[in-house]
PDB file of N, CA and C in Angstrom:
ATOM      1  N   UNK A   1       0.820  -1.200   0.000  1.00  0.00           N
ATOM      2  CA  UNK A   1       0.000   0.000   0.000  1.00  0.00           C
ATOM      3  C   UNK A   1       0.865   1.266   0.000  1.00  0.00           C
ATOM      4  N   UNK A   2       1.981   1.366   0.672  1.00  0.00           N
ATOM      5  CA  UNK A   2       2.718   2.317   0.677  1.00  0.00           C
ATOM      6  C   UNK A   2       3.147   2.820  -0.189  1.00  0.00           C
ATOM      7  N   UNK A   3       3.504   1.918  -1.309  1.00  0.00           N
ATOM      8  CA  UNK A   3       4.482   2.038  -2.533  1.00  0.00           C
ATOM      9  C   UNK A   3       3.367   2.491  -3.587  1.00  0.00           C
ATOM     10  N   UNK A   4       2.243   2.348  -3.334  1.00  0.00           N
ATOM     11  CA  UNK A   4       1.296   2.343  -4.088  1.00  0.00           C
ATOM     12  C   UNK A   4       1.217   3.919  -3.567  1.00  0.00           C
ATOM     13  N   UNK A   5       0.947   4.405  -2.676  1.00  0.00           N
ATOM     14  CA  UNK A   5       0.926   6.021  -2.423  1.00  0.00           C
ATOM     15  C   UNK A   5       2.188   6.955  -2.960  1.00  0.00           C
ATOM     16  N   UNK A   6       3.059   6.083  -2.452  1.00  0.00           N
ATOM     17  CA  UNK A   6       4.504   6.806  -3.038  1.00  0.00           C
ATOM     18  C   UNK A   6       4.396   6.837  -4.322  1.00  0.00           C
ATOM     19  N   UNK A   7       4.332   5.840  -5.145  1.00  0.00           N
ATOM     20  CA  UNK A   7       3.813   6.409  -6.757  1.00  0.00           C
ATOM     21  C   UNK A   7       2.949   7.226  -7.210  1.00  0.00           C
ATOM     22  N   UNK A   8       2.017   7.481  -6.500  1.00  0.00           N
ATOM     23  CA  UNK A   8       0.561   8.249  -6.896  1.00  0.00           C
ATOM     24  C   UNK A   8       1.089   9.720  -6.465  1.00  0.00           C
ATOM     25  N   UNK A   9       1.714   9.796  -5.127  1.00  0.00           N
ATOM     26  CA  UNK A   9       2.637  10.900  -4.910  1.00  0.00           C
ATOM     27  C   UNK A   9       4.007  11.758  -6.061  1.00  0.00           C
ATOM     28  N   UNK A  10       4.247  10.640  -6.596  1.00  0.00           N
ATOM     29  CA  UNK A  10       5.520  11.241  -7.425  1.00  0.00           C
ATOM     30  C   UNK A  10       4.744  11.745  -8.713  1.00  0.00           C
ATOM     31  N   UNK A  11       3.919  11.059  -8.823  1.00  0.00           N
ATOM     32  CA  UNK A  11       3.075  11.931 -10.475  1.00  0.00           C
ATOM     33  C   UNK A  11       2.577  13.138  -9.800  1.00  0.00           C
ATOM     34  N   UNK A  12       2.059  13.269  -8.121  1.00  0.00           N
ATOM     35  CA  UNK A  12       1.161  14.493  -8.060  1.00  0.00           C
ATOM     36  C   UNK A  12       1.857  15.213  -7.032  1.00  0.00           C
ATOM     37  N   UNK A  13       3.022  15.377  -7.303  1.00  0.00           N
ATOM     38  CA  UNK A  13       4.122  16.710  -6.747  1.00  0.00           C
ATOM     39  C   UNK A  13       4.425  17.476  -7.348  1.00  0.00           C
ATOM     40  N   UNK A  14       4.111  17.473  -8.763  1.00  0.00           N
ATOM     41  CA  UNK A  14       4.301  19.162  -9.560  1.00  0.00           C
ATOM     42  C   UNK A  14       2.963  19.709  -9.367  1.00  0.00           C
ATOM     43  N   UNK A  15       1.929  19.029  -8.729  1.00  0.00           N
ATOM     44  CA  UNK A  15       0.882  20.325  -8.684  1.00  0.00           C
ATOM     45  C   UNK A  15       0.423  20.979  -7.948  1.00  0.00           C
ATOM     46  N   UNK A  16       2.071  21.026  -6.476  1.00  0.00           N
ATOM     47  CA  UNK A  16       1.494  21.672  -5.355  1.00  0.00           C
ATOM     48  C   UNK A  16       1.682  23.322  -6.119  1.00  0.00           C
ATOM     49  N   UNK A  17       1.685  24.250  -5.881  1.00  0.00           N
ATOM     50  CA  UNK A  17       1.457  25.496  -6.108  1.00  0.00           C
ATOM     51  C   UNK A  17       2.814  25.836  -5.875  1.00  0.00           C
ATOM     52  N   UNK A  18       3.656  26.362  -6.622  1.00  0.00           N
ATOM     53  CA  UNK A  18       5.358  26.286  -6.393  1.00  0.00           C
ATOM     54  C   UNK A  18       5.347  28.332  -5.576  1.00  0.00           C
ATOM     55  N   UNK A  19       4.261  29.429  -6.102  1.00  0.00           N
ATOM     56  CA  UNK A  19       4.154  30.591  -5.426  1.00  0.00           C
ATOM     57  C   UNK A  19       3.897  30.115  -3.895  1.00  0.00           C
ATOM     58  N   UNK A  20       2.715  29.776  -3.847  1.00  0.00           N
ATOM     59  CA  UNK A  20       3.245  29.444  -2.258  1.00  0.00           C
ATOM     60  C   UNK A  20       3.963  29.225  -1.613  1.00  0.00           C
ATOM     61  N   UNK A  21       4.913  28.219  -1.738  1.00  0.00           N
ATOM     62  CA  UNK A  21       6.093  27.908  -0.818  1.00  0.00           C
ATOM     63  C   UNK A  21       7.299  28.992  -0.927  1.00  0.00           C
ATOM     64  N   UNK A  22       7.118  29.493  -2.259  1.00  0.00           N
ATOM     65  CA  UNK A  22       8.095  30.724  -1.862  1.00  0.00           C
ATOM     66  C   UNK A  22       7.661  31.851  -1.505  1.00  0.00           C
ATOM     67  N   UNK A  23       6.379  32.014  -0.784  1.00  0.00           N
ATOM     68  CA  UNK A  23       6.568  32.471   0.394  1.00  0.00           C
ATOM     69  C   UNK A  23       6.971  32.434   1.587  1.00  0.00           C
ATOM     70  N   UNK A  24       7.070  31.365   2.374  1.00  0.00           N
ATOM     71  CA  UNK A  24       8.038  30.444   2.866  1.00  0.00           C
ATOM     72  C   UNK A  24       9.261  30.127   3.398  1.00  0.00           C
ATOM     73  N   UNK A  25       9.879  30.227   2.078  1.00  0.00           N
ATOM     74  CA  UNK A  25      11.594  29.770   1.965  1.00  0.00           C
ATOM     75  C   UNK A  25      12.087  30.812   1.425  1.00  0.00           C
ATOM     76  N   UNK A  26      12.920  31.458   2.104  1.00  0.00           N
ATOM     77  CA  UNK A  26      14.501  32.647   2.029  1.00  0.00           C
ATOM     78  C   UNK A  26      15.510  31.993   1.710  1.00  0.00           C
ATOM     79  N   UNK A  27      15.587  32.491   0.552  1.00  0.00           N
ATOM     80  CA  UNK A  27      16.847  32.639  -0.638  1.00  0.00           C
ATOM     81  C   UNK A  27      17.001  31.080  -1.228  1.00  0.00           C
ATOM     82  N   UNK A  28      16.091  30.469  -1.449  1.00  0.00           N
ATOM     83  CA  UNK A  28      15.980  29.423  -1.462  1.00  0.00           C
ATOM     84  C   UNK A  28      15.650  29.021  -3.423  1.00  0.00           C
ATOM     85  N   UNK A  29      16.072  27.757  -3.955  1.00  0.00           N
ATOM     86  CA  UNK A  29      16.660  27.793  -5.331  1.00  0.00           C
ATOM     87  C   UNK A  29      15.230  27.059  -6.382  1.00  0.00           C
ATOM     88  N   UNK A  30      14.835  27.104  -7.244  1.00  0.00           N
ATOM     89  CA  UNK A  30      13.735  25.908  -7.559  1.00  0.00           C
ATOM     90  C   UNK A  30      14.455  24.655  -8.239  1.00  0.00           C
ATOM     91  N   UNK A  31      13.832  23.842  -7.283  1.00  0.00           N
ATOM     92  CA  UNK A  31      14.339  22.396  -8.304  1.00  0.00           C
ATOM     93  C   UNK A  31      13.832  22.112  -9.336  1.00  0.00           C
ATOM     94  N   UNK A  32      14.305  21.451 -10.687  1.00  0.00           N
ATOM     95  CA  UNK A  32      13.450  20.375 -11.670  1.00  0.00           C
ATOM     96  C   UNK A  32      12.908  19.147 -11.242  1.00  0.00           C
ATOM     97  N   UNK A  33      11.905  19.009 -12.208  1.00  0.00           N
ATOM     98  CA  UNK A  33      11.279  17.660 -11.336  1.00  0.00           C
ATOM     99  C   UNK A  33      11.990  16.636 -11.408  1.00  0.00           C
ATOM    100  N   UNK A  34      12.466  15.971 -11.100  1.00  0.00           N
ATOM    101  CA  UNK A  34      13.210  14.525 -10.733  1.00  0.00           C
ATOM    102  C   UNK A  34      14.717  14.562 -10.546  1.00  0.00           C
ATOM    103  N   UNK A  35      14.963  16.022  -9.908  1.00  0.00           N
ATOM    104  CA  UNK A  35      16.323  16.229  -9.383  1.00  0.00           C
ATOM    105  C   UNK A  35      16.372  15.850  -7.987  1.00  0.00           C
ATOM    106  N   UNK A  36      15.606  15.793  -7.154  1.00  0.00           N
ATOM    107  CA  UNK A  36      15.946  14.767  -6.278  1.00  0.00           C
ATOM    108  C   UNK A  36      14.565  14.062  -5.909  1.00  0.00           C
ATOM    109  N   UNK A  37      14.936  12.543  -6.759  1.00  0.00           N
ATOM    110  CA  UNK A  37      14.151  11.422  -6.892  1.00  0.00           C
ATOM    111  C   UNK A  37      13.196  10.828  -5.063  1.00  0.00           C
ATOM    112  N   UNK A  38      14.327  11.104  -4.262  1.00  0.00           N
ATOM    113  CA  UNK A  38      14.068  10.361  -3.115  1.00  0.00           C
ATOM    114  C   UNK A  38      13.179  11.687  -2.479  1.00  0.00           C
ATOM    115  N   UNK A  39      12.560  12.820  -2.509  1.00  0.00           N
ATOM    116  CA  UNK A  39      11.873  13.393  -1.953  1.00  0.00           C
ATOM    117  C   UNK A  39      10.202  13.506  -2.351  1.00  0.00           C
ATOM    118  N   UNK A  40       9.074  13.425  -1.556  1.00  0.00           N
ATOM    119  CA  UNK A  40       7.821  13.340  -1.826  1.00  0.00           C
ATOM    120  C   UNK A  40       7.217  13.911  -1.585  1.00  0.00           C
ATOM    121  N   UNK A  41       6.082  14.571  -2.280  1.00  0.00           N
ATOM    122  CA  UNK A  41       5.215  15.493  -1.398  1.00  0.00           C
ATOM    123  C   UNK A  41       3.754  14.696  -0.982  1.00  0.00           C
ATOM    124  N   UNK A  42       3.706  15.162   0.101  1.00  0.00           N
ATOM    125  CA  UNK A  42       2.625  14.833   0.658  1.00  0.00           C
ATOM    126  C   UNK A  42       1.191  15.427   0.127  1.00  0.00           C
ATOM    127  N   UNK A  43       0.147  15.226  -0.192  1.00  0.00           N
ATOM    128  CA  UNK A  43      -1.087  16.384  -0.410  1.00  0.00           C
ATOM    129  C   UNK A  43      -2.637  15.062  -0.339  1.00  0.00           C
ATOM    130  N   UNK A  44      -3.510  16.207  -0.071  1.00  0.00           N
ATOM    131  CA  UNK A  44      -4.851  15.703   0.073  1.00  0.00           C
ATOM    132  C   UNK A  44      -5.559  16.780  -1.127  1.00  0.00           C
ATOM    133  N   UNK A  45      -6.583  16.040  -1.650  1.00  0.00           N
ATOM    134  CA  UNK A  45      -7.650  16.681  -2.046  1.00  0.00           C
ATOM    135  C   UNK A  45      -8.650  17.311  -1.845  1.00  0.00           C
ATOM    136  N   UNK A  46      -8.644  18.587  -1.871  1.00  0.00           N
ATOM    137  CA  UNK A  46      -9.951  19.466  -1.571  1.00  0.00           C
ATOM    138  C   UNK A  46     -10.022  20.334  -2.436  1.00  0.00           C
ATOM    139  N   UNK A  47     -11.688  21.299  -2.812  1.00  0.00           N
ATOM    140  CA  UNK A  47     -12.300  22.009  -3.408  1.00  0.00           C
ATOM    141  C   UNK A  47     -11.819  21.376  -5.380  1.00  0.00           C
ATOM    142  N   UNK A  48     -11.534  20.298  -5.673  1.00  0.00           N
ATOM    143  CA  UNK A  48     -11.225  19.963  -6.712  1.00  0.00           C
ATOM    144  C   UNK A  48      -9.867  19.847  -7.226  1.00  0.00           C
ATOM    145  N   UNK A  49      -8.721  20.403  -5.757  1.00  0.00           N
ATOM    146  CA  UNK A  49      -7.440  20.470  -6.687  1.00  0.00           C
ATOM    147  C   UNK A  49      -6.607  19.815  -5.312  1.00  0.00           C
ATOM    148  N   UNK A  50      -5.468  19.364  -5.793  1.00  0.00           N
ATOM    149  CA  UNK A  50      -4.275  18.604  -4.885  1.00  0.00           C
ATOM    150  C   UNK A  50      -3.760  20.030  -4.270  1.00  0.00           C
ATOM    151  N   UNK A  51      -3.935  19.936  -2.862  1.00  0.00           N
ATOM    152  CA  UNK A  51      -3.099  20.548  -2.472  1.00  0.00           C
ATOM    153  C   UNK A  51      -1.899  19.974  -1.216  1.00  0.00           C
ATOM    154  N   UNK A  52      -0.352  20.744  -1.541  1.00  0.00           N
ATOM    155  CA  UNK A  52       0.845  19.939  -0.937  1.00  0.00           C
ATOM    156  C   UNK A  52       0.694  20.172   0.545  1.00  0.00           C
ATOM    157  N   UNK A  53       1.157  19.315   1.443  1.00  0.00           N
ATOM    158  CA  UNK A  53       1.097  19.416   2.885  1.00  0.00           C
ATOM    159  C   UNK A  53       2.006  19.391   3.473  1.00  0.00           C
ATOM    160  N   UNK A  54       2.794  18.935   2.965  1.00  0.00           N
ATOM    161  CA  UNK A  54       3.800  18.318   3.903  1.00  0.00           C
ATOM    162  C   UNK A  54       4.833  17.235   2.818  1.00  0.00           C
ATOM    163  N   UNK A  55       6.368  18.019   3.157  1.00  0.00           N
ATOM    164  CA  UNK A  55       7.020  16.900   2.572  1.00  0.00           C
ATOM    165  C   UNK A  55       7.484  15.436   3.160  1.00  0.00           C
ATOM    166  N   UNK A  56       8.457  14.653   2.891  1.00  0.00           N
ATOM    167  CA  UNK A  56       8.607  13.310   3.026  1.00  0.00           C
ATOM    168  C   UNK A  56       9.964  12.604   2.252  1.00  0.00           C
ATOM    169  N   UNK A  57      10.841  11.820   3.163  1.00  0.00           N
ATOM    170  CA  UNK A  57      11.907  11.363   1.885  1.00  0.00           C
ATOM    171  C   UNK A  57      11.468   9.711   2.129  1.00  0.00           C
ATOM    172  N   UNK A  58      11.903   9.342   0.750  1.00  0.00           N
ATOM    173  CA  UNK A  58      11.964   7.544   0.846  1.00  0.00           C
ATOM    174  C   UNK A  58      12.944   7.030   1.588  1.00  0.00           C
ATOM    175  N   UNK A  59      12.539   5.990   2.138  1.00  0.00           N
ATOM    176  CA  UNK A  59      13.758   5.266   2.863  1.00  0.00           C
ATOM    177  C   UNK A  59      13.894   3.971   2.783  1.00  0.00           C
ATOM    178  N   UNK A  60      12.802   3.458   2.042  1.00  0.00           N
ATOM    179  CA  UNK A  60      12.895   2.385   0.999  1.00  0.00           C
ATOM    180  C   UNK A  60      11.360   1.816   0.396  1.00  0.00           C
ATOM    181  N   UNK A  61      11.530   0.729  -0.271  1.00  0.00           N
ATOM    182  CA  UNK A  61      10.110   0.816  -0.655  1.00  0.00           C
ATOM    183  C   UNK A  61       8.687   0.506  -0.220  1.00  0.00           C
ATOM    184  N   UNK A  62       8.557   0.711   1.113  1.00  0.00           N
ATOM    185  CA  UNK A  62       7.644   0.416   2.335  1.00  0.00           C
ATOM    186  C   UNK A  62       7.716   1.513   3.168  1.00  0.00           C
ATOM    187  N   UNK A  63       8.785   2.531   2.804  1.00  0.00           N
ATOM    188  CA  UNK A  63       8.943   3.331   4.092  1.00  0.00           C
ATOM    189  C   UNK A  63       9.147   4.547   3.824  1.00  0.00           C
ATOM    190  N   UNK A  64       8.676   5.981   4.326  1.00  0.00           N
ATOM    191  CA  UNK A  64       8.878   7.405   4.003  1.00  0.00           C
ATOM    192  C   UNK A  64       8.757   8.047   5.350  1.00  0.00           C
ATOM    193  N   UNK A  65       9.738   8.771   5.797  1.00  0.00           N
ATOM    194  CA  UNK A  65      10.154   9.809   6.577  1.00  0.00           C
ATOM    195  C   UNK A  65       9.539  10.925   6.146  1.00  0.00           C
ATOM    196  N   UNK A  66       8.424  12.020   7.478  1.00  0.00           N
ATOM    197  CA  UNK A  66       8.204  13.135   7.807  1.00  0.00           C
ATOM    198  C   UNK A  66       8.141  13.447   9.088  1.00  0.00           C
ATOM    199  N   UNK A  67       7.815  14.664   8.925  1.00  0.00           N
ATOM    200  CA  UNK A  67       7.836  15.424  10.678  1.00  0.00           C
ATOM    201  C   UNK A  67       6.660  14.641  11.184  1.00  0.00           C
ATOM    202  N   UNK A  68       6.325  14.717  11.997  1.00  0.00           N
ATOM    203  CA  UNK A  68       5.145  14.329  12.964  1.00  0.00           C
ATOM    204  C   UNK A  68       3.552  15.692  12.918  1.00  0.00           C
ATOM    205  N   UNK A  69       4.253  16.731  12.384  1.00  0.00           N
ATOM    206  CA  UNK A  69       2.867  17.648  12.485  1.00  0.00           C
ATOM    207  C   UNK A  69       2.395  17.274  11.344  1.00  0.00           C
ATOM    208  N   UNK A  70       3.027  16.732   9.840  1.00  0.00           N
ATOM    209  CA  UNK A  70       2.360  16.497   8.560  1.00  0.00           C
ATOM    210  C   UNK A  70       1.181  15.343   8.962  1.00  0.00           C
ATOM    211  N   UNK A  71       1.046  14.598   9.929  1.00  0.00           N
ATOM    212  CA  UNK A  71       0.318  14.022  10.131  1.00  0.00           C
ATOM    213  C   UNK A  71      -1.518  14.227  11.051  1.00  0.00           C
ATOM    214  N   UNK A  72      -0.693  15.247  12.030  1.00  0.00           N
ATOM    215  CA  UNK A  72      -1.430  15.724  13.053  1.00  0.00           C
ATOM    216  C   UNK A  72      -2.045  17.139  13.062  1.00  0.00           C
ATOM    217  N   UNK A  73      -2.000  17.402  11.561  1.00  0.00           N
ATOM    218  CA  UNK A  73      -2.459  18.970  11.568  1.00  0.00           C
ATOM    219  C   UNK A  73      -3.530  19.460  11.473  1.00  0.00           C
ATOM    220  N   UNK A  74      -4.336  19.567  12.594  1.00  0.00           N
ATOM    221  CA  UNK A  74      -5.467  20.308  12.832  1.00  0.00           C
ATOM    222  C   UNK A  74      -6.220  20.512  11.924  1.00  0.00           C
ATOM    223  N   UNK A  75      -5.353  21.964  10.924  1.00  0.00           N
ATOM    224  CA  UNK A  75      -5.959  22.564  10.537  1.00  0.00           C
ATOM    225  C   UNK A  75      -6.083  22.216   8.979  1.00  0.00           C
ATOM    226  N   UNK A  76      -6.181  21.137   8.652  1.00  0.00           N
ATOM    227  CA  UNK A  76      -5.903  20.461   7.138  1.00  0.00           C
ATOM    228  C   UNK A  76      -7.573  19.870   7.371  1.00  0.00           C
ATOM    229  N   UNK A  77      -8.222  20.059   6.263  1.00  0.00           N
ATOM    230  CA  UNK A  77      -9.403  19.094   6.088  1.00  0.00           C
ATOM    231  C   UNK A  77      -9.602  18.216   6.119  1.00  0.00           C
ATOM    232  N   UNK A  78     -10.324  17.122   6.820  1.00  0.00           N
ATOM    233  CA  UNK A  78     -10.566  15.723   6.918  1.00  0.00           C
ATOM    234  C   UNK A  78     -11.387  14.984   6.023  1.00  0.00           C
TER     235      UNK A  78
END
């Protein structure tokens, strides 16, 4: 099941909103997509569009590393 999210994840990480996060991040560079393979974005669906939540790295193919609030955040829609 995991690997099955992690794929569905790697097609739908270019459509977090790239203006947003640079609001965000100071002095910070844009990557191309598949310059670094092992990072994921996290996102849920609401009002019709993916939006990103929270990132994530692979740590193999059963397993992905994040913070603990990407999970527990309140204020994200259920």
């Amino acid at each position: 099941m995991i690997f099955q999210l992690l794929f569905l994840f790697s097609f739908l990480a270019d459509k977090a909103d790239p203006e947003t996060a640079k609001q965000k991040i100071l002095n910070g560079e844009d990557a191309q997509p598949g310059e670094f393979p092992w990072m994921i974005s996290i996102q849920y669906f609401f009002k019709n569009k993916w939006e990103h939540s929270c990132g994530g790295a692979i740590i193999d193919h059963r397993h992905i590393i994040s913070a603990a609030h990407c999970w527990f955040n309140k204020n994200l829609p259920h």
